[in-house]
Protein backbone atom coordinates (compact mmCIF):
# COMPACT_ATOMS: atom_id res chain seq x y z
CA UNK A 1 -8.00 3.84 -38.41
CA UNK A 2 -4.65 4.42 -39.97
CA UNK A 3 -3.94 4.06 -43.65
CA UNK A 4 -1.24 1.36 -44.21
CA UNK A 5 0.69 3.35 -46.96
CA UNK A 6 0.67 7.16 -44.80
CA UNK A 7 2.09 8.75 -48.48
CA UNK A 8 -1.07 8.52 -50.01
CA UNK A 9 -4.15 8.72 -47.89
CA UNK A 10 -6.03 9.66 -51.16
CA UNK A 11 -8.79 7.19 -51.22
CA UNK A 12 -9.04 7.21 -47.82
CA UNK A 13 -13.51 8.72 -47.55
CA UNK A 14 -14.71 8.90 -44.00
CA UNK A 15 -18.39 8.62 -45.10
CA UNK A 16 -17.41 5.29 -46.57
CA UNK A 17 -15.24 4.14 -43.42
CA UNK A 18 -18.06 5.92 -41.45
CA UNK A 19 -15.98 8.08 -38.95
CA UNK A 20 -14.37 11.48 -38.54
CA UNK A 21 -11.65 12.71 -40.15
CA UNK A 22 -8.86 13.97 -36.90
CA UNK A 23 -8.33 17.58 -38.85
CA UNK A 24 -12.13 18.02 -38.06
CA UNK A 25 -11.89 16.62 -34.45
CA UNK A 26 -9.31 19.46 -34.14
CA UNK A 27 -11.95 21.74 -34.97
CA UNK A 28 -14.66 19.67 -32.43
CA UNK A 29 -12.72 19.24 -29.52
CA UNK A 30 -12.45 22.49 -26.66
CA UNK A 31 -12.41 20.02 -23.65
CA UNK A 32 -12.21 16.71 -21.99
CA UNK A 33 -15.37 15.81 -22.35
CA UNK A 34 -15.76 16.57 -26.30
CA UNK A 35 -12.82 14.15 -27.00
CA UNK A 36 -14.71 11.67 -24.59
CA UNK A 37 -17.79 12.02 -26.71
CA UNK A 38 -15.84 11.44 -30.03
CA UNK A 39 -13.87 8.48 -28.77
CA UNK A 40 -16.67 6.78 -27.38
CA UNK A 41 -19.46 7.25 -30.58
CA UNK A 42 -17.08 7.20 -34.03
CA UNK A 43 -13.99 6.38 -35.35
CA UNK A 44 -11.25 8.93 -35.74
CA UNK A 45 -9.67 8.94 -39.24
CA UNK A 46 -5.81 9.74 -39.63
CA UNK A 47 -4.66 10.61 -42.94
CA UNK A 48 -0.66 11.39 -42.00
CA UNK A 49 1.39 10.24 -39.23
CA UNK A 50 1.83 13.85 -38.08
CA UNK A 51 -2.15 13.86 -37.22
CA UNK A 52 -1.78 10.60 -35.44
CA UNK A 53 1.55 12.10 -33.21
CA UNK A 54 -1.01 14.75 -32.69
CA UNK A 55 -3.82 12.97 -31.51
CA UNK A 56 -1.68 10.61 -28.93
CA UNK A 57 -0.84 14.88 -27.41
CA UNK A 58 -4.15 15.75 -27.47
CA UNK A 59 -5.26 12.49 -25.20
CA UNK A 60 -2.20 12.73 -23.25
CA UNK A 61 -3.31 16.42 -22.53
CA UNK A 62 -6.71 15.84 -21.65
CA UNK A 63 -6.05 13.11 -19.63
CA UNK A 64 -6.43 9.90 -21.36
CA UNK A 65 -3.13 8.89 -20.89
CA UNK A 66 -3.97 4.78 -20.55
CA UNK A 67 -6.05 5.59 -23.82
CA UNK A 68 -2.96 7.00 -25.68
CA UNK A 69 -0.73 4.14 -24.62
CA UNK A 70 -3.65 1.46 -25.76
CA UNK A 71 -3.90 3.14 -28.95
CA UNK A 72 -0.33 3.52 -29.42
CA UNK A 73 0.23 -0.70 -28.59
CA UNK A 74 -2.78 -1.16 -31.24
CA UNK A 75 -1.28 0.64 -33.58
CA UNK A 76 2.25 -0.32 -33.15
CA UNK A 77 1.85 -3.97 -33.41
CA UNK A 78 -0.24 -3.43 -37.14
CA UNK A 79 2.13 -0.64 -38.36
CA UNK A 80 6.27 -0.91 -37.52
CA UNK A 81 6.95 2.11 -37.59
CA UNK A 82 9.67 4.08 -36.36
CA UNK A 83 9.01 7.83 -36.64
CA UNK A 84 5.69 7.30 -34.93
CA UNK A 85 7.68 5.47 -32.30
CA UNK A 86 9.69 8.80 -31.80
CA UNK A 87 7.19 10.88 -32.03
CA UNK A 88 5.14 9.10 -29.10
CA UNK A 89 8.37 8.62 -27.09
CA UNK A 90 9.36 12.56 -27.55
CA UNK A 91 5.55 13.07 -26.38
CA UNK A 92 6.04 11.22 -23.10
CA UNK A 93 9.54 13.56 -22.13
């Protein structure tokens, strides 16, 4: 779940969306099969664009590289956005 507006992710409350926000899946994930476990059971919560670039790394890294392009197309067709464009494309060099 992305906030439309990524400059103010302020109201953004994951017990109200019911997920996870990503800076604590940082914390969570040591190997494949704790990101499998968190993409599978809740919804990650992004509250900047640089957590989102960083999220797309840490499934291409483990992996789940048809998982980072789905969520990328997902994403990309709701939000047109160009630096998150770059930062995916700069991911896959």
């Amino acid at each position: 779940m992305l906030n439309k507006n990524l400059q103010s992710p302020s109201f953004l409350n994951s017990e109200e969306i019911n997920g996870i926000k990503f800076k604590d899946v940082k914390n969570i994930v040591k190997n494949k099969a704790d990101l499998e476990n968190i993409l599978f059971s809740t919804k990650i919560i992004f509250e900047t664009r640089e957590e989102l670039i960083e999220f797309f790394e840490m499934l291409l890294n483990f992996g789940f590289e048809e998982s980072a392009y789905n969520y990328f197309e997902e994403i990309i067709s709701a939000y047109d956005d160009y630096e998150l464009i770059n930062g995916f494309n700069t991911l896959l060099r």
